[in-house]
N, C-alpha and C. Protein backbone atom coordinates (compact mmCIF):
# COMPACT_ATOMS: atom_id res chain seq x y z
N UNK A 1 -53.75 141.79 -18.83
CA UNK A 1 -54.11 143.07 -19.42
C UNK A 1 -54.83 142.82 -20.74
N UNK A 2 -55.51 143.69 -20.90
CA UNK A 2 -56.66 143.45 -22.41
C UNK A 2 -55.80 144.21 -23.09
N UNK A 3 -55.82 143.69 -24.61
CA UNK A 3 -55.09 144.78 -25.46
C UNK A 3 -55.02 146.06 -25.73
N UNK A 4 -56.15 146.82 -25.34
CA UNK A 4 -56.07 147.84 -25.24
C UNK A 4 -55.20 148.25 -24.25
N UNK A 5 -55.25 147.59 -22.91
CA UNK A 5 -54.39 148.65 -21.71
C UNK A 5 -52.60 147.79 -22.38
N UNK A 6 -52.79 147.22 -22.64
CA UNK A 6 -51.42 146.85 -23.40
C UNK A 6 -50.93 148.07 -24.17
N UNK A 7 -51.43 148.02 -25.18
CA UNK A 7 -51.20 149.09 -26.08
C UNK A 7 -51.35 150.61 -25.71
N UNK A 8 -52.33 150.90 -24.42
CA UNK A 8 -51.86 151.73 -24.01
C UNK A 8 -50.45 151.97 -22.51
N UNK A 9 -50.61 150.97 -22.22
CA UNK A 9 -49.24 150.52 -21.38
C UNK A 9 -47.94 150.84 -22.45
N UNK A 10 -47.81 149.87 -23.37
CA UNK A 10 -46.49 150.46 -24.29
C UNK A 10 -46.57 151.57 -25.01
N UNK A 11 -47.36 152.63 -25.49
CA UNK A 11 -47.68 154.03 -25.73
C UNK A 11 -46.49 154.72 -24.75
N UNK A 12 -47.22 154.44 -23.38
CA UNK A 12 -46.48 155.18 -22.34
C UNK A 12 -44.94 154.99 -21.98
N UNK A 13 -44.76 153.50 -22.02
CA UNK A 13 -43.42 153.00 -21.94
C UNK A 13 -42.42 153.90 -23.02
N UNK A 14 -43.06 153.24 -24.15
CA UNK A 14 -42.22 154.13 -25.26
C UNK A 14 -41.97 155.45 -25.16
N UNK A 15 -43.08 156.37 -24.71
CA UNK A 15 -42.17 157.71 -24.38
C UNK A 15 -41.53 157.63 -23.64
N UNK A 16 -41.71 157.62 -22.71
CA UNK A 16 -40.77 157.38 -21.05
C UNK A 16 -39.03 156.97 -21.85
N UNK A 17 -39.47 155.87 -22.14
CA UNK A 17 -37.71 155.19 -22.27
C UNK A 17 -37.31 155.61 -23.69
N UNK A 18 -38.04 156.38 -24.90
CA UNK A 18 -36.98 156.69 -26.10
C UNK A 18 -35.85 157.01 -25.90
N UNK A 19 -35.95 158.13 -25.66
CA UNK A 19 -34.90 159.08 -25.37
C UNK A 19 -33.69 158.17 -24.54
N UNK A 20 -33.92 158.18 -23.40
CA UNK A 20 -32.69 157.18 -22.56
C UNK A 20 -32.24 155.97 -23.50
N UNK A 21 -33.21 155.25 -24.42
CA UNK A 21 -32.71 153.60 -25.08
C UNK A 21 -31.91 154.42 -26.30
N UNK A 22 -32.68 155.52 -27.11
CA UNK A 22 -31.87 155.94 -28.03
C UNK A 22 -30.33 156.79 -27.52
N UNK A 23 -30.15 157.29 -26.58
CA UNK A 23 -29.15 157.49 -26.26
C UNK A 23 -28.16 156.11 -25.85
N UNK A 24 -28.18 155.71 -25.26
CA UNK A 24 -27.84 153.99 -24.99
C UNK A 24 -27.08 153.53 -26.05
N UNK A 25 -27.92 153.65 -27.18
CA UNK A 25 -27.69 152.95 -28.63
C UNK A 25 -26.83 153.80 -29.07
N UNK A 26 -26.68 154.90 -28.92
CA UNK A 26 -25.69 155.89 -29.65
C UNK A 26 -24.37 155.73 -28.88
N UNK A 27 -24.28 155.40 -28.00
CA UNK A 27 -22.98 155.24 -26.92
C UNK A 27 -22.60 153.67 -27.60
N UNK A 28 -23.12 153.30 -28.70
CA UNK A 28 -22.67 151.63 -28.62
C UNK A 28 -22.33 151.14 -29.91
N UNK A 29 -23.43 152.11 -30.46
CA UNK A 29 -23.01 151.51 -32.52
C UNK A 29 -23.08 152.66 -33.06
N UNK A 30 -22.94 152.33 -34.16
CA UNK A 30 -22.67 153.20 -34.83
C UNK A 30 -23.90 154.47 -35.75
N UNK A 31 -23.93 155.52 -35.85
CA UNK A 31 -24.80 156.82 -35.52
C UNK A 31 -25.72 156.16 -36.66
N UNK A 32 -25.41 155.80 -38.02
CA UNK A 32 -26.24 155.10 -39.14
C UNK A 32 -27.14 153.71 -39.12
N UNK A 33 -26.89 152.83 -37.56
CA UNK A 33 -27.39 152.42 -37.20
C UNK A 33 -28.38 152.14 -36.06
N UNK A 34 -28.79 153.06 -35.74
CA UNK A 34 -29.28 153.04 -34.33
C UNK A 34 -30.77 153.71 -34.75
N UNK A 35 -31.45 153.65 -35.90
CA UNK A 35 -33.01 153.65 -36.30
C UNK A 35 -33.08 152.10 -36.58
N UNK A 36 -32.63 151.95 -37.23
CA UNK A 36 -32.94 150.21 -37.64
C UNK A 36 -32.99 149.27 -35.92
N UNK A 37 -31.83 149.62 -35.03
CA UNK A 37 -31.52 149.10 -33.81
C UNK A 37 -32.42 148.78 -32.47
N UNK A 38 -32.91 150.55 -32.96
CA UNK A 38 -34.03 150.94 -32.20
C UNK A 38 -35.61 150.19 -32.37
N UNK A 39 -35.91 150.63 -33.76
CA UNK A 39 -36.50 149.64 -34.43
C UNK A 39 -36.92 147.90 -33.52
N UNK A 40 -35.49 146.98 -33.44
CA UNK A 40 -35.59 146.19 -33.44
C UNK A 40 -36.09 146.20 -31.25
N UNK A 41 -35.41 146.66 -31.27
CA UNK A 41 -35.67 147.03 -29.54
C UNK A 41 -37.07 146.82 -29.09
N UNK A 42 -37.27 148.16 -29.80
CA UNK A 42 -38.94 148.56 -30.03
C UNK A 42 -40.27 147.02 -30.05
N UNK A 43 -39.82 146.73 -30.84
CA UNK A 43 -40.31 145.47 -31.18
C UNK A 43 -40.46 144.10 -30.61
N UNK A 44 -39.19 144.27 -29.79
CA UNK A 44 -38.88 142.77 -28.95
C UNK A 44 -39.32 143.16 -27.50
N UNK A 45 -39.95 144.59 -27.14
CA UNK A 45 -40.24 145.19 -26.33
C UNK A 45 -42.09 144.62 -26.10
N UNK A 46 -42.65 145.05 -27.24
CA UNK A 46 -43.64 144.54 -27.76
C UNK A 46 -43.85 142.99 -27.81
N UNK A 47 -43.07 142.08 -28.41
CA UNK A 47 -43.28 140.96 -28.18
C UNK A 47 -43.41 140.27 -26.91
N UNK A 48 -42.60 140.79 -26.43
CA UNK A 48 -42.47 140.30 -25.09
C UNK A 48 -42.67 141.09 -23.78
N UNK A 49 -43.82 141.90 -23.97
CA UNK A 49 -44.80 142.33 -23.04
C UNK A 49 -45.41 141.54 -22.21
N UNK A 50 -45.68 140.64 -22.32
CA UNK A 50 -46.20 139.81 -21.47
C UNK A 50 -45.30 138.81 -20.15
N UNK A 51 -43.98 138.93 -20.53
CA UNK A 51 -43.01 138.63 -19.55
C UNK A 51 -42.18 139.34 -18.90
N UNK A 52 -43.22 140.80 -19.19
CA UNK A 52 -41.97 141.95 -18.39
C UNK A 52 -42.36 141.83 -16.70
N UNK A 53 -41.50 141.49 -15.84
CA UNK A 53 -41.81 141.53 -14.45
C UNK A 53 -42.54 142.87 -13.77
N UNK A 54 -43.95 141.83 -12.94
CA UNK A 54 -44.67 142.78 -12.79
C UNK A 54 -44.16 144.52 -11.75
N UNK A 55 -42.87 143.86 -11.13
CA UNK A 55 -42.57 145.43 -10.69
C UNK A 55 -42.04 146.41 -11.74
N UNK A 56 -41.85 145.87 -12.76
CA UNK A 56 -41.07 146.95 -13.55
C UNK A 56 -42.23 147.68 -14.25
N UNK A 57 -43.35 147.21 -14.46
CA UNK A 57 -44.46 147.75 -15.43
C UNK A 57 -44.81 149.32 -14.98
N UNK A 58 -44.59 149.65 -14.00
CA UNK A 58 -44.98 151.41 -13.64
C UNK A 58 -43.45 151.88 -14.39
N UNK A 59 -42.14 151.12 -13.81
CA UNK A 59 -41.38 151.64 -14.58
C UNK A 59 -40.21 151.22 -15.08
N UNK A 60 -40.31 150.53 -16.88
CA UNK A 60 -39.69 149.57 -17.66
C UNK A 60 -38.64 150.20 -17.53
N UNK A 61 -37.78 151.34 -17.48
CA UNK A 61 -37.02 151.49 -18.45
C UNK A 61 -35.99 150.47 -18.07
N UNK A 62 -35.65 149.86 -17.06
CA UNK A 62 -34.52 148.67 -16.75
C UNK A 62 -34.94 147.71 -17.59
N UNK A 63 -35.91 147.72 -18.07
CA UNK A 63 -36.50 146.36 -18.73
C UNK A 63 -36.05 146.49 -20.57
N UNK A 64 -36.27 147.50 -20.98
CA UNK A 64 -36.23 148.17 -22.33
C UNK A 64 -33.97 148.47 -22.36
N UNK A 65 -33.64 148.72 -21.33
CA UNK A 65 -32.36 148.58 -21.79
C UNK A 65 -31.60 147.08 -21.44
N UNK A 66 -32.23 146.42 -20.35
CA UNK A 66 -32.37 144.50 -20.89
C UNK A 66 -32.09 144.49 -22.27
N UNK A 67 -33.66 144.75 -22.97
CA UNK A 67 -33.11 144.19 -24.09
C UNK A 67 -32.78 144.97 -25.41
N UNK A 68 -32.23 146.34 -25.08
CA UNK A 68 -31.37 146.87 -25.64
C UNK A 68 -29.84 146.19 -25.91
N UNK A 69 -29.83 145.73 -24.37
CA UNK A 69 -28.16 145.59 -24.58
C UNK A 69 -28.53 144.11 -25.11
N UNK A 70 -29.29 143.26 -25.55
CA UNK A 70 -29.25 141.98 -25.98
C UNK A 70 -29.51 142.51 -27.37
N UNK A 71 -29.72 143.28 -28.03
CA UNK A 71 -29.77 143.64 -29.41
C UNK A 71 -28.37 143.65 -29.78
N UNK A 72 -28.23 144.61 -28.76
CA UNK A 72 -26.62 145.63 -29.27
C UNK A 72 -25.68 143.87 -29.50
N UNK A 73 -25.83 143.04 -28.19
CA UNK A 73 -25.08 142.23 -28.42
C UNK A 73 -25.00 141.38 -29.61
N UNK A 74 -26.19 141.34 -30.26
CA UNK A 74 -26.69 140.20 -31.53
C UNK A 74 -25.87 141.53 -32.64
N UNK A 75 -26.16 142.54 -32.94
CA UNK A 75 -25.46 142.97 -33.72
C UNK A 75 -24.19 143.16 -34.03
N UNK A 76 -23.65 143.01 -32.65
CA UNK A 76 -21.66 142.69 -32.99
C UNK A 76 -21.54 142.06 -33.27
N UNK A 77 -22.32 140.67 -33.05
CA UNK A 77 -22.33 139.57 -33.18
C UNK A 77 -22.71 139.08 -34.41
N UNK A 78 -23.04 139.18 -34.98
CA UNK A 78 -23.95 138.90 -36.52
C UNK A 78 -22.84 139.81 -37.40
N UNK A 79 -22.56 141.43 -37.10
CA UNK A 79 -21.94 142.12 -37.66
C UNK A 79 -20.51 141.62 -38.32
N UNK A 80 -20.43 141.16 -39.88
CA UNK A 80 -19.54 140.81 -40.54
C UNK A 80 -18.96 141.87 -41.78
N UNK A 81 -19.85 143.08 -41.52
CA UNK A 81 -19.16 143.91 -42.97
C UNK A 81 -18.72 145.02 -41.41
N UNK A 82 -17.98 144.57 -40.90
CA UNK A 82 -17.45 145.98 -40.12
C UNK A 82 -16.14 145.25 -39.29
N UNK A 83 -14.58 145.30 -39.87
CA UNK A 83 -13.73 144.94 -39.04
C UNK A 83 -13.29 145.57 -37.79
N UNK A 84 -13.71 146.60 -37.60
CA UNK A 84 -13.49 147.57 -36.35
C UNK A 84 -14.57 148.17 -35.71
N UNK A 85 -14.63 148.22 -34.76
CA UNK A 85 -15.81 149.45 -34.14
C UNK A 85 -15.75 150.98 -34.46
N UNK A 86 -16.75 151.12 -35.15
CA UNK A 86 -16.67 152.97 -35.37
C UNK A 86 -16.85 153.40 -33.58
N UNK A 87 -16.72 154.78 -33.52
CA UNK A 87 -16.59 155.55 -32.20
C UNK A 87 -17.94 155.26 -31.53
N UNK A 88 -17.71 154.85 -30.28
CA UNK A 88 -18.59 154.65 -29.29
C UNK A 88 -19.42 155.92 -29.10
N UNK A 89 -18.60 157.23 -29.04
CA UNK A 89 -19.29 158.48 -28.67
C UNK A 89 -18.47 159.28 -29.32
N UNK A 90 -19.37 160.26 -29.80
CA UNK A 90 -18.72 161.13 -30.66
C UNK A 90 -18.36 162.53 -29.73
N UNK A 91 -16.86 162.99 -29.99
CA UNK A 91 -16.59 163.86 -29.16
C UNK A 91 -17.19 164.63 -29.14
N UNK A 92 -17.91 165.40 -29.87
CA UNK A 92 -18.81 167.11 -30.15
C UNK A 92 -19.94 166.80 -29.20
N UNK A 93 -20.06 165.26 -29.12
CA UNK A 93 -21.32 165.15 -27.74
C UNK A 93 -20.73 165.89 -26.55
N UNK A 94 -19.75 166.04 -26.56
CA UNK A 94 -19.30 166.08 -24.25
C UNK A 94 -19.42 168.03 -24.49
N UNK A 95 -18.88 168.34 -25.23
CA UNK A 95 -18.94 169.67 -25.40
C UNK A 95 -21.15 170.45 -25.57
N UNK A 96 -21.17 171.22 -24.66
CA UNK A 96 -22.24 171.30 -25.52
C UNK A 96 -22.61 173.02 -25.79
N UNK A 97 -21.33 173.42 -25.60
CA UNK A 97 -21.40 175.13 -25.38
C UNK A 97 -20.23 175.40 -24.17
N UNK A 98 -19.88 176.57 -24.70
CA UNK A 98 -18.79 177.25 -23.80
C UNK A 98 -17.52 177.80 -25.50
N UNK A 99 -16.72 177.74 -24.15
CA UNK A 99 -15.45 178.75 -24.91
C UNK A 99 -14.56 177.17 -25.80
N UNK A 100 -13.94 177.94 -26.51
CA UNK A 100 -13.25 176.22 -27.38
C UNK A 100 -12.08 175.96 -26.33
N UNK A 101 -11.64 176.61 -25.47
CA UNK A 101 -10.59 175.92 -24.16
C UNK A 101 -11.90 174.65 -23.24
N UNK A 102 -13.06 175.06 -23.05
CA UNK A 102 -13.60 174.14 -22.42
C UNK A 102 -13.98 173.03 -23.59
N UNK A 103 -14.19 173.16 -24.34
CA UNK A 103 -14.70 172.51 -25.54
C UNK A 103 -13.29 171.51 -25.77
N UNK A 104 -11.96 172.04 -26.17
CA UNK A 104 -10.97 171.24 -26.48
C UNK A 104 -10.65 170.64 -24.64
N UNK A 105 -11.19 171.45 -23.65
CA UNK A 105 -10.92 170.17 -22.42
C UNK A 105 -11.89 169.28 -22.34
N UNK A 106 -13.31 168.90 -22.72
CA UNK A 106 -13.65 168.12 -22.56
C UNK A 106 -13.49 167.09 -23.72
N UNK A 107 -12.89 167.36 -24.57
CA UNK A 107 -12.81 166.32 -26.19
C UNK A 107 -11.76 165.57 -25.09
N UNK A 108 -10.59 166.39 -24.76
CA UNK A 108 -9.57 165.63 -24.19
C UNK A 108 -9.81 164.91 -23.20
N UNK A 109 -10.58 165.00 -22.01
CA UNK A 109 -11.78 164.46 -21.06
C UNK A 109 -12.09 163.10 -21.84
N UNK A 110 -12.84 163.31 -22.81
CA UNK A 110 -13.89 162.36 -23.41
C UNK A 110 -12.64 161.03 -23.90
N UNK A 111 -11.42 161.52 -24.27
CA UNK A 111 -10.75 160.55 -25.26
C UNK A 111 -9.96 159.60 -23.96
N UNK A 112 -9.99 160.48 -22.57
CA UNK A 112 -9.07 160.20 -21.52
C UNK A 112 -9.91 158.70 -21.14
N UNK A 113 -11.03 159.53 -21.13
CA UNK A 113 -12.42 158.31 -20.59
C UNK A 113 -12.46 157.13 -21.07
N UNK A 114 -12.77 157.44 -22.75
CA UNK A 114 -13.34 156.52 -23.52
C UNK A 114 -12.18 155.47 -23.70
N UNK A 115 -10.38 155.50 -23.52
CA UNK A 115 -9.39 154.90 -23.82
C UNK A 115 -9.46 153.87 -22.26
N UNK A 116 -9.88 154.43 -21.05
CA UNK A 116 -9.90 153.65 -20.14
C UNK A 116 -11.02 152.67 -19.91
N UNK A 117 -12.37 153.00 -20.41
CA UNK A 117 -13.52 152.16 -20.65
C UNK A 117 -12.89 151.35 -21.47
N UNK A 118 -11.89 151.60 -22.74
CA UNK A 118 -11.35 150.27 -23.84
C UNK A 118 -10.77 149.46 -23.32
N UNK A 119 -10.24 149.59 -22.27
CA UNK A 119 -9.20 148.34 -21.31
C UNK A 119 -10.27 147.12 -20.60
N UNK A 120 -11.15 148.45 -20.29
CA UNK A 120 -12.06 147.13 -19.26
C UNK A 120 -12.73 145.83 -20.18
N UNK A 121 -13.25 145.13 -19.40
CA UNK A 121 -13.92 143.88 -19.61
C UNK A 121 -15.49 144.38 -20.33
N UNK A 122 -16.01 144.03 -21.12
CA UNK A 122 -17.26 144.26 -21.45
C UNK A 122 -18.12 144.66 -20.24
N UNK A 123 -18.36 144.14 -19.76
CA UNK A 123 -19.54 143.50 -18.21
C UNK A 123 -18.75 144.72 -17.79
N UNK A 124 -17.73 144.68 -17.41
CA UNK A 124 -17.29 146.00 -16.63
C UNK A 124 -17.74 147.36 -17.23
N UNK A 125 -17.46 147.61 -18.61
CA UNK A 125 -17.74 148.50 -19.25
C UNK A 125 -19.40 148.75 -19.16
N UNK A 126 -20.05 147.84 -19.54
CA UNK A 126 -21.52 148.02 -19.79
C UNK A 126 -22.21 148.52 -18.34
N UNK A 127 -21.45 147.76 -17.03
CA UNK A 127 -22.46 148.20 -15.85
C UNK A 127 -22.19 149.44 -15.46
N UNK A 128 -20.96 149.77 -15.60
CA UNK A 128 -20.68 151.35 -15.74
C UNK A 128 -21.31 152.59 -16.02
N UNK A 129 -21.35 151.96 -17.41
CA UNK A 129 -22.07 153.03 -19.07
C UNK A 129 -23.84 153.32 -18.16
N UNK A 130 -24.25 151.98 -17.79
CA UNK A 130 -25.92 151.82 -17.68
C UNK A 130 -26.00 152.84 -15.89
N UNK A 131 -24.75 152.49 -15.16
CA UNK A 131 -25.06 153.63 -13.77
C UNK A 131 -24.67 154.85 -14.30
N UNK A 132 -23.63 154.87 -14.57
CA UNK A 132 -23.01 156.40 -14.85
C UNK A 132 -23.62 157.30 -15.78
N UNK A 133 -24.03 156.69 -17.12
CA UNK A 133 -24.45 158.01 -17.96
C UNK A 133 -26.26 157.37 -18.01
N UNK A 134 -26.64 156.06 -17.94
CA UNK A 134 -28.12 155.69 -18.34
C UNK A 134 -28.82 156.40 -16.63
N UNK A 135 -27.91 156.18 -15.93
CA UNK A 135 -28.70 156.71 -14.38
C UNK A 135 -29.26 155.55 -13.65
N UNK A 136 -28.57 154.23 -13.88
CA UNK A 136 -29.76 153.42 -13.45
C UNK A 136 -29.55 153.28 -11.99
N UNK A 137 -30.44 152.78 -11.15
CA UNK A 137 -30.06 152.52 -9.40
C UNK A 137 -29.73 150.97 -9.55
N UNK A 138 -28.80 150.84 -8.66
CA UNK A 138 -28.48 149.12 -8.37
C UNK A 138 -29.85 148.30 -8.32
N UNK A 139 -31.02 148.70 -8.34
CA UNK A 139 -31.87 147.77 -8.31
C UNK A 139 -32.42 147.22 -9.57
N UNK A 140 -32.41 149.03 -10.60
CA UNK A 140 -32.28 148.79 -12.51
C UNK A 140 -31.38 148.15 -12.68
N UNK A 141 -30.02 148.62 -12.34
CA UNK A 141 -28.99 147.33 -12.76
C UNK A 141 -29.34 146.29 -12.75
N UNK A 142 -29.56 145.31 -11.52
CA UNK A 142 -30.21 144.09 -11.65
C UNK A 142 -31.04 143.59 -12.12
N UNK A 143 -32.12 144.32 -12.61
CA UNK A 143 -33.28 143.74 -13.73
C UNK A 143 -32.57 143.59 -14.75
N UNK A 144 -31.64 144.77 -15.49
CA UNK A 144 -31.31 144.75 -16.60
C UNK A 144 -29.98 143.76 -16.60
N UNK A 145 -29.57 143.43 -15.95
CA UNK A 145 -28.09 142.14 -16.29
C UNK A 145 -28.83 141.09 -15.57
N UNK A 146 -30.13 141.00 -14.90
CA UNK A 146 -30.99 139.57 -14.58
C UNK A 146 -30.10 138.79 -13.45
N UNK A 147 -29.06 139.57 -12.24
CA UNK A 147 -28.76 139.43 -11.37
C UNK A 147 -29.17 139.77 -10.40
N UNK A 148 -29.20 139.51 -8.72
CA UNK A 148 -29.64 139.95 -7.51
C UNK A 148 -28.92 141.00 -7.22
N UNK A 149 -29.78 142.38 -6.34
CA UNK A 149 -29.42 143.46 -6.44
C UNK A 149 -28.03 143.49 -5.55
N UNK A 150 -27.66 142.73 -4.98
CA UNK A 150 -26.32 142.52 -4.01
C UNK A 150 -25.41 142.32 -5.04
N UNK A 151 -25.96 141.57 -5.98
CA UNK A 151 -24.42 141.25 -6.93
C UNK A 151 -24.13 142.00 -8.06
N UNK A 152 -25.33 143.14 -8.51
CA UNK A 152 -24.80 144.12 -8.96
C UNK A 152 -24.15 145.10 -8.44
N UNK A 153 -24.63 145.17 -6.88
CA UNK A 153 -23.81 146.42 -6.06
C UNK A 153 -22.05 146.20 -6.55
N UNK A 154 -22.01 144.69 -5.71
CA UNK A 154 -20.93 144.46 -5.84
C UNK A 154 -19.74 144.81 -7.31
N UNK A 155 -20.79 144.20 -8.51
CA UNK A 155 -20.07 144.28 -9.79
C UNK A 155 -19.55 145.57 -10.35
N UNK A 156 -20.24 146.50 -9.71
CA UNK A 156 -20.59 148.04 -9.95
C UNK A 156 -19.05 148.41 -9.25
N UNK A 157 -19.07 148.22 -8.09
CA UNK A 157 -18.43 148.78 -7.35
C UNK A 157 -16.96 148.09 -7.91
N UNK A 158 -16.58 146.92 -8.04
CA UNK A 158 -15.40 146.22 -8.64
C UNK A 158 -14.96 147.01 -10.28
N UNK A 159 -16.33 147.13 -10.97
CA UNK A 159 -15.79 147.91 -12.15
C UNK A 159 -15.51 149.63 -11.62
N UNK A 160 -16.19 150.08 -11.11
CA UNK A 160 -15.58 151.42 -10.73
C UNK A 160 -13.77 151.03 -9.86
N UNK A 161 -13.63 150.37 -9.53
CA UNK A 161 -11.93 149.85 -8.89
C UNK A 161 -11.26 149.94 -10.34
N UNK A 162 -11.80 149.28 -11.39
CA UNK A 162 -10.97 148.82 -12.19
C UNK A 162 -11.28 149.69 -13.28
N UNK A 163 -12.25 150.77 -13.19
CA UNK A 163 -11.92 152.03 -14.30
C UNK A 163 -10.83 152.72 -13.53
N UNK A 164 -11.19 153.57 -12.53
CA UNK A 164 -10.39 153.93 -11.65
C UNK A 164 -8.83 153.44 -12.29
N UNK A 165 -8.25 152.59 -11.97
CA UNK A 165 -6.88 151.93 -12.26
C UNK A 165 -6.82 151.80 -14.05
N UNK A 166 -7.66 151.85 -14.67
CA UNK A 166 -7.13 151.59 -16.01
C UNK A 166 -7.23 153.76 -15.97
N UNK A 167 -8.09 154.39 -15.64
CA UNK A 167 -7.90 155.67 -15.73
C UNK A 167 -6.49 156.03 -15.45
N UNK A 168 -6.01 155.68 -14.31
CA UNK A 168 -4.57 156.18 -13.97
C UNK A 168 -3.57 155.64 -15.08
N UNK A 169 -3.93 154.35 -15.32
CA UNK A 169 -3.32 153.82 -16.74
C UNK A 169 -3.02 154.81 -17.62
N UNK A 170 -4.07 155.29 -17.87
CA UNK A 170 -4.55 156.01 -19.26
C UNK A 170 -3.36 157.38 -19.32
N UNK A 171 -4.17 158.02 -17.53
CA UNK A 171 -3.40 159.30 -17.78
C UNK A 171 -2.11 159.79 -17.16
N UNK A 172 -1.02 158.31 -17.28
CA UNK A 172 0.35 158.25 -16.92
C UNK A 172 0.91 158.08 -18.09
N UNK A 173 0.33 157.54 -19.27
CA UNK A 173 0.96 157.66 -20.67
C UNK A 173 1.38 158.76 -21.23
């Protein structure tokens, strides 16, 4: 590609996937960080245009939350002024209108959820988060964790077993 269709190639990418990567990022760190995060996304998106696999180029977004979740990971990772994780998702997200009985059932919803996602395994948690709320199809899954689409089916399906069972966990307490 000549730089121009580059640059207009990532123009397009970038709209397409904001919205979905910035949501992503908000499910993961913390609300004061996720311009700087994005930022860095953005960027490594750009750099490495030239090794995005040619089926994904009509449509990155499996590619852009790749290396989303390799950001997110360098920042826990690096992250030394933070002994705890602030909230993954903020409850006032699940609510988005209605009466405060639906509003206080989905906070309670959200805390039921978010305590059984805390049990699981990372990998479990993340392939979850990326089908369930990012929308991806087992075939995005596999671009984005850089596995064959059989062994994400599979992984998918083992972490839904094992939310499932940490859910019942959750809501027998």
């Amino acid at each position: 590609m000549t730089d121009a269709l580059q640059e207009e190639w990532f123009r397009a990418a970038y709209q397409q996937s904001y919205q979905p990567v910035v949501a992503y990022l908000r499910r993961r760190i913390p609300s004061n960080d996720v311009e700087d995060v994005l930022s860095v996304v953005m960027t490594r998106v750009w750099q490495t245009r030239d090794t995005i696999p040619p089926n994904l180029l009509e449509s990155p977004l499996p590619w852009f939350f790749g290396i989303a979740h390799n950001v997110v990971s360098e920042y826990f990772r690096s992250s030394t002024r933070r002994s705890d994780h602030e909230t993954i998702m903020d409850p006032g997200d699940v609510a988005g209108g209605g009466s405060s009985t639906d509003v206080a059932e989905g906070v309670v919803e959200s805390f039921r959820v978010k305590a059984a996602l805390a049990l699981l395994s990372d990998a479990d948690r993340e392939i979850l988060l990326l089908a369930a709320w990012d929308g991806l199809t087992t075939v995005e899954l596999a671009s984005t964790l850089q596995v064959k689409p059989a062994a994400a089916r599979v992984r998918l399906h083992r972490a839904r077993i094992r939310f499932a069972e940490a859910l019942h966990t959750v809501e027998e307490q």
